[in-house]
Protein backbone atom coordinates (compact mmCIF):
# COMPACT_ATOMS: atom_id res chain seq x y z
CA UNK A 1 0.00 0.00 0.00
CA UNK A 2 1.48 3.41 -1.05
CA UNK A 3 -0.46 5.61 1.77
CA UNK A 4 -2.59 7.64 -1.06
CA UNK A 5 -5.98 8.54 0.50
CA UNK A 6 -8.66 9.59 -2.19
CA UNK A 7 -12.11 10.32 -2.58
CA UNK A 8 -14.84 9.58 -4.65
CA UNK A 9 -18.74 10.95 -5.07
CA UNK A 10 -21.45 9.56 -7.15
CA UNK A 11 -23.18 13.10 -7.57
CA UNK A 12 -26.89 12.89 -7.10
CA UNK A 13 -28.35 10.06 -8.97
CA UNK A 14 -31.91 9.63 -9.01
CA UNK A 15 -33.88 6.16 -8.57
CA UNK A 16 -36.45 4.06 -10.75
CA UNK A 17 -38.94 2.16 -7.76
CA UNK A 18 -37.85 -1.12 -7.03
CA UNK A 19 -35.19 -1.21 -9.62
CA UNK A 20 -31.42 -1.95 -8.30
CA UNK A 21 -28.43 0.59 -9.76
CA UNK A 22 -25.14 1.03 -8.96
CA UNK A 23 -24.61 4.24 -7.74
CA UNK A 24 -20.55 3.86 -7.45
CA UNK A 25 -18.16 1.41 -8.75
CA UNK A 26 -14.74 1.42 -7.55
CA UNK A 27 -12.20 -0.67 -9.48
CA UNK A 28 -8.86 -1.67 -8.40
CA UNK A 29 -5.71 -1.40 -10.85
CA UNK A 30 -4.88 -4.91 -11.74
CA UNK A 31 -2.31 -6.65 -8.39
CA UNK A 32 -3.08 -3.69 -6.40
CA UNK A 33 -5.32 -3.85 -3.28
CA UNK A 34 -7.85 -1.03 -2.50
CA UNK A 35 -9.19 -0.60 0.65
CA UNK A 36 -12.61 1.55 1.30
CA UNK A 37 -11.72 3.44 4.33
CA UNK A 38 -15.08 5.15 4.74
CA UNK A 39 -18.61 5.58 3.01
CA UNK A 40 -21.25 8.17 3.20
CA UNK A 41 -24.53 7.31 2.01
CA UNK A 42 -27.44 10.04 1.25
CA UNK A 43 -30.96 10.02 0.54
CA UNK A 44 -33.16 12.93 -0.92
CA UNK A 45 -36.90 12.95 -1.49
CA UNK A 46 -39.44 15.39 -2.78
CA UNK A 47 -40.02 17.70 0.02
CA UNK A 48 -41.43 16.02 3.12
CA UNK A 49 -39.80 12.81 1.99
CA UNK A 50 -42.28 9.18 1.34
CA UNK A 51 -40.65 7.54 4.66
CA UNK A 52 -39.28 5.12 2.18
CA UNK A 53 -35.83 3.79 3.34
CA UNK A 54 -33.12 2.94 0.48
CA UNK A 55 -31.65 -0.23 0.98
CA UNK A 56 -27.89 -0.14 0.24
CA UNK A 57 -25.72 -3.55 -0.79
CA UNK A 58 -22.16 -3.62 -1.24
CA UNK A 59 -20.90 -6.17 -3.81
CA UNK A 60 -17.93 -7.11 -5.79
CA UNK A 61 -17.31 -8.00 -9.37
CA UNK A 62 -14.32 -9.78 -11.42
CA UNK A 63 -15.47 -9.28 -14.88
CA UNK A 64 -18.40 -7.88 -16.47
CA UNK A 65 -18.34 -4.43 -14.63
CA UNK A 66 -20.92 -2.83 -16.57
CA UNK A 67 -21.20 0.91 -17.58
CA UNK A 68 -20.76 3.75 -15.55
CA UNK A 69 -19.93 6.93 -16.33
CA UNK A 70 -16.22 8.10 -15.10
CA UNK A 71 -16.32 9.87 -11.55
CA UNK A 72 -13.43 11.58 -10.87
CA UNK A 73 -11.55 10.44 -7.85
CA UNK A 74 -9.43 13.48 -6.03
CA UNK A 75 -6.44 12.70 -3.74
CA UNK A 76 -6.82 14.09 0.02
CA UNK A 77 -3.26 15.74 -0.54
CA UNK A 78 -3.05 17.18 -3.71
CA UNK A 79 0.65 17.90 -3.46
CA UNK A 80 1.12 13.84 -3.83
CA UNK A 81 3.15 12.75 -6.73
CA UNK A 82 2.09 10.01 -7.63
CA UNK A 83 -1.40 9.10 -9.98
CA UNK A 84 -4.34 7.39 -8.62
CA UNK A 85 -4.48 3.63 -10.14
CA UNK A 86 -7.87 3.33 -9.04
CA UNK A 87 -10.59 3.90 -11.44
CA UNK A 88 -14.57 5.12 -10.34
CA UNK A 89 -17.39 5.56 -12.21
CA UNK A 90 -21.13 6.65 -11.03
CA UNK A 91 -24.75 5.63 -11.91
CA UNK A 92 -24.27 2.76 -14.33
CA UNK A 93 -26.35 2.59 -17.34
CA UNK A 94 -25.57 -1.09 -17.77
CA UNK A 95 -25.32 -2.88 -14.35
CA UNK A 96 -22.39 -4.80 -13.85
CA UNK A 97 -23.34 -8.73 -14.12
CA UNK A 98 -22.52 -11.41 -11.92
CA UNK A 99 -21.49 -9.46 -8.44
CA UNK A 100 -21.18 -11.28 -5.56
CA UNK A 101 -22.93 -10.62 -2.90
CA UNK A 102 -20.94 -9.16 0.27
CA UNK A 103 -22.94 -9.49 3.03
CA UNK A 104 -22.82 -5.21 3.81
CA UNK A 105 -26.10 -3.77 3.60
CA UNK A 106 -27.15 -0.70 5.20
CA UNK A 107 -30.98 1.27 4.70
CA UNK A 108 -30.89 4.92 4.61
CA UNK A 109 -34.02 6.86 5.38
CA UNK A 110 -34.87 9.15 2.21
CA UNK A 111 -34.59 12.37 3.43
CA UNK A 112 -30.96 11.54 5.74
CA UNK A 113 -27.61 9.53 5.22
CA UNK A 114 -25.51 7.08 7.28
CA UNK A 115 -21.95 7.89 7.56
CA UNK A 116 -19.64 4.47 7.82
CA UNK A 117 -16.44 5.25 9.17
CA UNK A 118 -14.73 1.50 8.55
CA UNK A 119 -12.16 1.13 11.61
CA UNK A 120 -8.59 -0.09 10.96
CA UNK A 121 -8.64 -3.47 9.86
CA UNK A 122 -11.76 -3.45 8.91
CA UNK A 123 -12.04 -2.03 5.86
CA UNK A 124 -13.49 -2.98 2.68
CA UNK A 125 -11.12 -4.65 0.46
CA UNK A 126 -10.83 -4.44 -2.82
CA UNK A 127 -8.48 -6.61 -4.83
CA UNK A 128 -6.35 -6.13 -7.76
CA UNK A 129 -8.63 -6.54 -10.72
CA UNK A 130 -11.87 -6.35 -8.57
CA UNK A 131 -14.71 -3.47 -8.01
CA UNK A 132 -16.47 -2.75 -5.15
CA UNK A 133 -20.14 -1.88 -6.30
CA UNK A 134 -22.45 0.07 -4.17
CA UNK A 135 -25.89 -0.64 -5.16
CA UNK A 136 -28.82 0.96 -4.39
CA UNK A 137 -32.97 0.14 -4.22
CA UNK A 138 -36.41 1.91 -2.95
CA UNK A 139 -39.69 0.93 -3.66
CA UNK A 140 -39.79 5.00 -3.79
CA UNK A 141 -38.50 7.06 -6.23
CA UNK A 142 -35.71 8.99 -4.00
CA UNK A 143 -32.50 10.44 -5.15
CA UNK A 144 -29.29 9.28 -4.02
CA UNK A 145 -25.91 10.23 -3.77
CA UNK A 146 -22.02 7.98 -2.02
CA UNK A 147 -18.96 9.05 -1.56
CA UNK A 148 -16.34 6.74 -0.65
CA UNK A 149 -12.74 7.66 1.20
CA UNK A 150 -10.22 4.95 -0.02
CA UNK A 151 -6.51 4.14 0.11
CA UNK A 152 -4.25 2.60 -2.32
């Protein structure tokens, strides 16, 4: 691990009822690990909000990553060097087939967020080659946004 901290946002992406999309993709460069060191999760609705929760899944793909379109990842210190290996992309408009499922879900009222600091050694991994897809559902129509911290 090279100690580069970046971060990631899906911008606002706006839900189809009880459809599943991938808000945010994070890919890791091919035999480098990623690791997700935090994820904030948002939920908007038309004022007054439904009361509809979003249910949030975390999975991971090996091939067939779909299409997203590119988010652009931003280092926490600028001054750094060296390029981000990591690639992102946001609100895929072909899902990526065939993730597994794993086992993080989290449901985020519509008109809040849950922040998710991951503590050390807990954090998601990614590994070289993988994604991390963060997928999102309502039986509402609510729009959503994630941002992810990660290292590499």
């Amino acid at each position: 691990m090279a100690g580069i901290v970046a971060h990631v946002n899906s911008g606002e992406v706006a839900l189809v009822a009880n459809t599943a999309k991938t808000i945010l993709q994070i890919k890791a460069p091919a035999n480098q690990r990623v690791l997700i060191k935090s994820l904030r999760l948002f939920g908007k609705a038309a004022a007054g909000g439904t009361g509809v929760p979003v249910k949030v899944r975390a999975t991971r793909s090996t091939a067939n990553f779909g299409t997203l379109s590119a988010a652009a990842p931003g280092k926490n210190d600028s001054s750094d060097s060296e390029t981000l290996q990591a690639t992102a992309g946001a609100n895929a408009t072909v899902e990526p087939t065939t993730p597994t499922d794993t086992g993080l879900l989290w449901e985020v009222p519509d008109q809040s967020g849950v922040i998710e600091f991951l503590p050390p050694g807990m954090e998601i991994r990614v590994p070289g080659g993988s994604a991390l897809n963060i997928e999102c559902t309502s039986t509402g129509t609510p729009t959503v946004a994630v941002q992810a911290t990660y290292e590499e």
